[in-house]
C-alpha atoms as a PDB file:
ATOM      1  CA  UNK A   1     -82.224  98.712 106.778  1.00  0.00           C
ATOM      2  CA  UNK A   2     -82.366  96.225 103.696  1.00  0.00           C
ATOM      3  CA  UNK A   3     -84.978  97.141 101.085  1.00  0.00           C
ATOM      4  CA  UNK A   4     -86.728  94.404  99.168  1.00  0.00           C
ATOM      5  CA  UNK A   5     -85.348  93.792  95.804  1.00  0.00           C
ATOM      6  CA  UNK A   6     -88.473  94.725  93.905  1.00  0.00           C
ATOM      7  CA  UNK A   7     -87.076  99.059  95.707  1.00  0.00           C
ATOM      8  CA  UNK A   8     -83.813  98.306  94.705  1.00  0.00           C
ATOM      9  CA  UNK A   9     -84.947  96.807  90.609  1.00  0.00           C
ATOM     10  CA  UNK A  10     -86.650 100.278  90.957  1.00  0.00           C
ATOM     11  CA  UNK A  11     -83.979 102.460  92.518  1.00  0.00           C
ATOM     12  CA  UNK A  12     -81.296 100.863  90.071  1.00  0.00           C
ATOM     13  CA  UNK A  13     -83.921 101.020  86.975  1.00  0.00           C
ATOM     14  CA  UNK A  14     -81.256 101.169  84.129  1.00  0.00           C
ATOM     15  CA  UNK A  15     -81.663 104.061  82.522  1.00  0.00           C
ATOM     16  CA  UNK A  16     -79.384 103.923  79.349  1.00  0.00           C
ATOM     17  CA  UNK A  17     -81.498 101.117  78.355  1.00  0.00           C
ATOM     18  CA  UNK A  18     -84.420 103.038  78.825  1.00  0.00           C
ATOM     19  CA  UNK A  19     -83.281 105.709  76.441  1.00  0.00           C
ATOM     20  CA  UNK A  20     -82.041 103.057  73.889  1.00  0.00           C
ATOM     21  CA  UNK A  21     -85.176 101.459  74.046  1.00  0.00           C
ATOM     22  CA  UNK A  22     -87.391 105.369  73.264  1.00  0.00           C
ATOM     23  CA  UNK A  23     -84.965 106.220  70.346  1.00  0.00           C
ATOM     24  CA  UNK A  24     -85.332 102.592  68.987  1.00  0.00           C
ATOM     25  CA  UNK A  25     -89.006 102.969  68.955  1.00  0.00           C
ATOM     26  CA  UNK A  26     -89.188 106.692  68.624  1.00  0.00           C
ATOM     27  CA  UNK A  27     -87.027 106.336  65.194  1.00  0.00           C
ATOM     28  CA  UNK A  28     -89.327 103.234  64.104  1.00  0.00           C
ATOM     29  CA  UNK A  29     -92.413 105.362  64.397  1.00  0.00           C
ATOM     30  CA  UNK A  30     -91.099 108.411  62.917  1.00  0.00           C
ATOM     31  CA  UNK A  31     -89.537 106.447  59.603  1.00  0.00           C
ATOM     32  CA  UNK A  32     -93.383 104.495  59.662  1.00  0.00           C
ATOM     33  CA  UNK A  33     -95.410 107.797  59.795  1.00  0.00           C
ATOM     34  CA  UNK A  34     -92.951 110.415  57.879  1.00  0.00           C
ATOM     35  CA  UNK A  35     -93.003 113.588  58.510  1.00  0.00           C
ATOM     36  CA  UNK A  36     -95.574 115.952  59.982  1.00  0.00           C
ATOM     37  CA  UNK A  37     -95.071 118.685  57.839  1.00  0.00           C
ATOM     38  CA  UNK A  38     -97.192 122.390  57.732  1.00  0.00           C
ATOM     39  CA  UNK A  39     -95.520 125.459  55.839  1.00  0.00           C
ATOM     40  CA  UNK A  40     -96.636 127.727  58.535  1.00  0.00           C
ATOM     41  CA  UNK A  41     -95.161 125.791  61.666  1.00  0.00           C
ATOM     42  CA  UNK A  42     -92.596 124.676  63.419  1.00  0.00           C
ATOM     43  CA  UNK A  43     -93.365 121.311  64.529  1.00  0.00           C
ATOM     44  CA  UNK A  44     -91.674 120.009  67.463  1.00  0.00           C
ATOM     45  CA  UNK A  45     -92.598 116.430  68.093  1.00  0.00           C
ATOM     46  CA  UNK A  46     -92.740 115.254  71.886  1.00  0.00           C
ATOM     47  CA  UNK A  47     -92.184 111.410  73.632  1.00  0.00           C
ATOM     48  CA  UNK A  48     -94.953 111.968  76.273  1.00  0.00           C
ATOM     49  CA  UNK A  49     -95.032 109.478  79.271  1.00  0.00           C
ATOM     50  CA  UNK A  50     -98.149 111.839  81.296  1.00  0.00           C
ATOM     51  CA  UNK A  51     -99.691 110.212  85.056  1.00  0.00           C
ATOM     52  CA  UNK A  52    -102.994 112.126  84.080  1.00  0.00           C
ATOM     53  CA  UNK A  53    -103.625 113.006  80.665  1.00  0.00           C
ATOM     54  CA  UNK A  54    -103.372 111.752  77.016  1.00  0.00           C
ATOM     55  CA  UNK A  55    -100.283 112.808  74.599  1.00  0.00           C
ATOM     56  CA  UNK A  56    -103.430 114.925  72.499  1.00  0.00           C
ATOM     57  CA  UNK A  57    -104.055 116.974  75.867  1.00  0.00           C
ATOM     58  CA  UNK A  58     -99.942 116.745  76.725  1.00  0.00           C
ATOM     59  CA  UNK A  59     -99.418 118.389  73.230  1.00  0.00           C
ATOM     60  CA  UNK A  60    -102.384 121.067  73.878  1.00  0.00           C
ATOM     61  CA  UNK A  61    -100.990 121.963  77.096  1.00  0.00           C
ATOM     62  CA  UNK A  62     -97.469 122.622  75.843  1.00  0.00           C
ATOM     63  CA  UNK A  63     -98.824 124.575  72.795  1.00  0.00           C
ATOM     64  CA  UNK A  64    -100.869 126.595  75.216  1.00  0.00           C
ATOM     65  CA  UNK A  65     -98.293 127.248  78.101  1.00  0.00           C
ATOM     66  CA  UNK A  66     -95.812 128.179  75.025  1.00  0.00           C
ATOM     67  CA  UNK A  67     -97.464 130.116  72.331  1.00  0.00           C
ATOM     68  CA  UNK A  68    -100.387 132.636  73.088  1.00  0.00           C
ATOM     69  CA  UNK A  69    -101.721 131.068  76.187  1.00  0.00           C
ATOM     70  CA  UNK A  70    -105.342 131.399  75.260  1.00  0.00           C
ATOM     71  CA  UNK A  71    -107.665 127.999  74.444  1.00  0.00           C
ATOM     72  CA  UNK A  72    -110.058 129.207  71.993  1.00  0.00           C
ATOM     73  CA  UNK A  73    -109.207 133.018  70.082  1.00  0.00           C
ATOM     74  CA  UNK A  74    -111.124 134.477  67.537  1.00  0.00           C
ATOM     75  CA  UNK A  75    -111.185 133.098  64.080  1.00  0.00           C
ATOM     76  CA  UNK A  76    -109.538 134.702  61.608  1.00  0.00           C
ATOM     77  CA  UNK A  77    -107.547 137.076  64.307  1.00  0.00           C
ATOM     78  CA  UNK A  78    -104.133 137.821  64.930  1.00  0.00           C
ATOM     79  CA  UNK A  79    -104.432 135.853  68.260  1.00  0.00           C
ATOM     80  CA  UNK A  80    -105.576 133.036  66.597  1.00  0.00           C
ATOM     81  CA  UNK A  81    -103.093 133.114  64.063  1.00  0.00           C
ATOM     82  CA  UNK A  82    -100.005 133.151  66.622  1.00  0.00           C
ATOM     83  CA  UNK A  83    -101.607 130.082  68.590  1.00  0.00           C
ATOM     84  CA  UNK A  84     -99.884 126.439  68.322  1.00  0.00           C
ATOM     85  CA  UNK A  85    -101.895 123.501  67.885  1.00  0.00           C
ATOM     86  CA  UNK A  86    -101.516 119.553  67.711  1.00  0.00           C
ATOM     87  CA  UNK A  87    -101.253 118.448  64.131  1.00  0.00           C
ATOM     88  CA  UNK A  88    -101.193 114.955  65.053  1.00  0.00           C
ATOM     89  CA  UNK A  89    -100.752 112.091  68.017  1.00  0.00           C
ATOM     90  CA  UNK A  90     -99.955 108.673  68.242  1.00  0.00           C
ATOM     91  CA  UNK A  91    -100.452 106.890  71.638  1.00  0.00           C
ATOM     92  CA  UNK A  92     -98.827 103.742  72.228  1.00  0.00           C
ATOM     93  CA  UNK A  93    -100.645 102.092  74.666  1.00  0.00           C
ATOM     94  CA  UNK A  94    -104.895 101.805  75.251  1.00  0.00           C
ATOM     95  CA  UNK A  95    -104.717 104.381  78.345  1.00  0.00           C
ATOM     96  CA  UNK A  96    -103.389 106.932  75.514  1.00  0.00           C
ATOM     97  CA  UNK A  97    -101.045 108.329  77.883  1.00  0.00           C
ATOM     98  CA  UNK A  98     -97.813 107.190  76.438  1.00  0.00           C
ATOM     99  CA  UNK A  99     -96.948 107.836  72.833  1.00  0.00           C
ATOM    100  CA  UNK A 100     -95.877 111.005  70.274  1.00  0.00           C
ATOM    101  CA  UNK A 101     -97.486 113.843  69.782  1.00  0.00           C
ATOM    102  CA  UNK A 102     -96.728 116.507  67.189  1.00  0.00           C
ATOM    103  CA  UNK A 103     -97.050 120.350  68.091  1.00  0.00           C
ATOM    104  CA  UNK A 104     -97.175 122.763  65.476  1.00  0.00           C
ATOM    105  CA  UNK A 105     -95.564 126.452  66.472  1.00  0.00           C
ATOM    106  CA  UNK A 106     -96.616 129.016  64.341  1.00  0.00           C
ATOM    107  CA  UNK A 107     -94.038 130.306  61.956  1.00  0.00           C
ATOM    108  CA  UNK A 108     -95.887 133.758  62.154  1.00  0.00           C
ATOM    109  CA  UNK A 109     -95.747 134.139  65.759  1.00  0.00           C
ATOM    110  CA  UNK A 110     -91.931 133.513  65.978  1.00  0.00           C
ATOM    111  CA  UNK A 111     -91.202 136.032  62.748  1.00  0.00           C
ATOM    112  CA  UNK A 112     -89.448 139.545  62.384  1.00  0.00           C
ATOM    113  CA  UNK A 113     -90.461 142.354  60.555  1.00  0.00           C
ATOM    114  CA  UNK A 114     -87.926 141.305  57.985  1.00  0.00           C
ATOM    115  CA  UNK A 115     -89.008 138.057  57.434  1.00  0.00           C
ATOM    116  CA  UNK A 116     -85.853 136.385  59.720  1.00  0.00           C
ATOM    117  CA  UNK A 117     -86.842 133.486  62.510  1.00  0.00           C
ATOM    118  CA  UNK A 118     -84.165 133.422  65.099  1.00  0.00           C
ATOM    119  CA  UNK A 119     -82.826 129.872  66.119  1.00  0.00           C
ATOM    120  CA  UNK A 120     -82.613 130.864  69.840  1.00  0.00           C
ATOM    121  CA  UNK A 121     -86.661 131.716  69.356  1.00  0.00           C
ATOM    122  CA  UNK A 122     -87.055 128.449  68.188  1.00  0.00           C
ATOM    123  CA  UNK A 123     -84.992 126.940  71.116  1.00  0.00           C
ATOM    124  CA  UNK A 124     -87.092 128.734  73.242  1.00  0.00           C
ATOM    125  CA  UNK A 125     -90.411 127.403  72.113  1.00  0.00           C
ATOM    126  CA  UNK A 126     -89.551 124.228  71.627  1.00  0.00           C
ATOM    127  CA  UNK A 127     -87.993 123.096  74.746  1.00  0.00           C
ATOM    128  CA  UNK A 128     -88.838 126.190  77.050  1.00  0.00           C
ATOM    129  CA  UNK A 129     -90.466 126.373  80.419  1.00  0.00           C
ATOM    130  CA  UNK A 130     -94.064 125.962  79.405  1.00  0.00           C
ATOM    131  CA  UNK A 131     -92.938 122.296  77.689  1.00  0.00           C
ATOM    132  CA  UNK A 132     -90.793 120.708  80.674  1.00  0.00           C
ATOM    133  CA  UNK A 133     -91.237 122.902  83.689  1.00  0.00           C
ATOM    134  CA  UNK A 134     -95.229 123.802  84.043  1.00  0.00           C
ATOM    135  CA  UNK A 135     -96.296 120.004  83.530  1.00  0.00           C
ATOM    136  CA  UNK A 136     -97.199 116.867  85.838  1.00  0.00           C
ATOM    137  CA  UNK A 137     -96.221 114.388  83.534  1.00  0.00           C
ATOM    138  CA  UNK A 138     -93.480 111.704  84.320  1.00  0.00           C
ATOM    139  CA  UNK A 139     -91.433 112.136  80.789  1.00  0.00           C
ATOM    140  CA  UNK A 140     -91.259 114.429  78.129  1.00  0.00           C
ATOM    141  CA  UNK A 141     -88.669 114.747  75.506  1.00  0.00           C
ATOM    142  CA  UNK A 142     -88.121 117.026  72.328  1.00  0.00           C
ATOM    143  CA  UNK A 143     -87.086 114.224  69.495  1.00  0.00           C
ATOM    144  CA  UNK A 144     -87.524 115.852  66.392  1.00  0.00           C
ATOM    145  CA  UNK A 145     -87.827 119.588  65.125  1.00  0.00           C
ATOM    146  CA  UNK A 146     -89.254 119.875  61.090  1.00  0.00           C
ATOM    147  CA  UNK A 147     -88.493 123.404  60.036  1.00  0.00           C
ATOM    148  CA  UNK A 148     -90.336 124.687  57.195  1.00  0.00           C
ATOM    149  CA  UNK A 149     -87.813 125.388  53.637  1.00  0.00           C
ATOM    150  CA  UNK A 150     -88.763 129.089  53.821  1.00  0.00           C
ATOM    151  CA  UNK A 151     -87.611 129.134  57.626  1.00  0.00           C
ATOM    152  CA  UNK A 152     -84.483 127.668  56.521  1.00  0.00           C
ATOM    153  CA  UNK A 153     -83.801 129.447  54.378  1.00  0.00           C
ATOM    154  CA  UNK A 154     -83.575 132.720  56.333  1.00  0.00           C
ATOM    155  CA  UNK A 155     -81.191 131.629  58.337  1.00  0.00           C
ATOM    156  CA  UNK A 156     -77.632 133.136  56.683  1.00  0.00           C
ATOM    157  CA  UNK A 157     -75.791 130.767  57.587  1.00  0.00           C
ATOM    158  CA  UNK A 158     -72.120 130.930  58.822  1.00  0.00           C
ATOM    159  CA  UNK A 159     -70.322 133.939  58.338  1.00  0.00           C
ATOM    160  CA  UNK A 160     -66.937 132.366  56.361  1.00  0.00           C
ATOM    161  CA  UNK A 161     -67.785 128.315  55.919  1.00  0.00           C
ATOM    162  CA  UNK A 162     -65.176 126.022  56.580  1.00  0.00           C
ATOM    163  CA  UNK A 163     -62.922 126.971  53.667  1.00  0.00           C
ATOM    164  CA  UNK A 164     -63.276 130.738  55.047  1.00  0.00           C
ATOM    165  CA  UNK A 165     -62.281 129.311  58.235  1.00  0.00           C
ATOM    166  CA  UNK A 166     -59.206 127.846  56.774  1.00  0.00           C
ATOM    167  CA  UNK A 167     -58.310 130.296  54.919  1.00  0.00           C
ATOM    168  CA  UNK A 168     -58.107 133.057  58.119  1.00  0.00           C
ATOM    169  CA  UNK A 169     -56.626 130.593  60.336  1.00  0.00           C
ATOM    170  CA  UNK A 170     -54.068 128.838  57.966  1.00  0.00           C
ATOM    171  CA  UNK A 171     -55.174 125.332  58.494  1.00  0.00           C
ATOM    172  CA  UNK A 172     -54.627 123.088  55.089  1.00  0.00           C
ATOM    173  CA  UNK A 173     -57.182 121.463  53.704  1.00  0.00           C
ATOM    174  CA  UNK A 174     -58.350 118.144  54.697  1.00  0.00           C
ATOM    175  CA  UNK A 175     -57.347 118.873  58.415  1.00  0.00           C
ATOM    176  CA  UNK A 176     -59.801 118.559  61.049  1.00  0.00           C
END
């Protein structure tokens, strides 16, 4: 059976230009807005594309499904002060449904008794099941992660460097 050519434009919908097309404007907004920046989160900012909701309720429900599941805890509590929120949104179209939306992940909630944040903790927030998996929205996609400086800078970095590297496995210098 033949299809009409409007089901095949649609089965054949060229995806590589698709993704060309979100990082061109995804990188346009980003640079036009700066950065979304909060000392006490990890913001992981979202391309939403929802059937239902707005990017604002897109961003609540991931920070919901992914932090400490609760809608409204007690001010001032520990609760409240492991709970992710939306720092900011920007819808590109008038339904609202299409845009960025910023999600802020609370440093506290993600920290060890001494002070270290784990990178596979932040993978796991970020991009875990509660973001892509628990959702009825056509698209969403991680495309930028701010980490706080005092984050950073708990991480110890590699163990040797690349000159330690070198040195243990006799490569010269200047060699990939």
């Amino acid at each position: 059976m033949e299809y009409p050519a409007q089901y095949i434009d649609q089965f054949c919908f060229d995806l590589n230009s698709r993704a060309a097309l979100i990082r061109q404007v995804v990188d346009e907004r980003l640079k036009a807005r700066g950065a979304v920046q909060s000392p006490d989160h990890v913001v992981g900012v979202y391309f939403v594309v929802s059937h239902t909701c707005g990017v604002v309720q897109v961003g609540e429900n991931i920070s919901y499904h992914m932090t400490s599941g609760v809608h409204h805890p007690p001010a001032g509590s520990l609760l409240a002060a492991c709970t992710g929120e939306v720092l900011a949104a920007e819808p590109f179209d008038a339904s609202g449904r299409v845009g960025l939306v910023w999600v802020g992940f609370p440093v506290r909630m993600m920290q060890y008794p001494d002070g270290r944040v784990y990178s596979t903790d932040i993978l796991h927030l970020m991009a875990g099941e509660g973001v892509f998996g628990v959702c009825d929205h056509a698209d969403v996609q991680l495309v930028d992660l701010i980490i706080p400086d005092a984050v950073l800078a708990s991480f110890p970095g590699p163990a040797y460097g690349a000159p330690g590297i070198r040195a243990v496995t006799g490569f010269p210098a200047g060699t990939p």
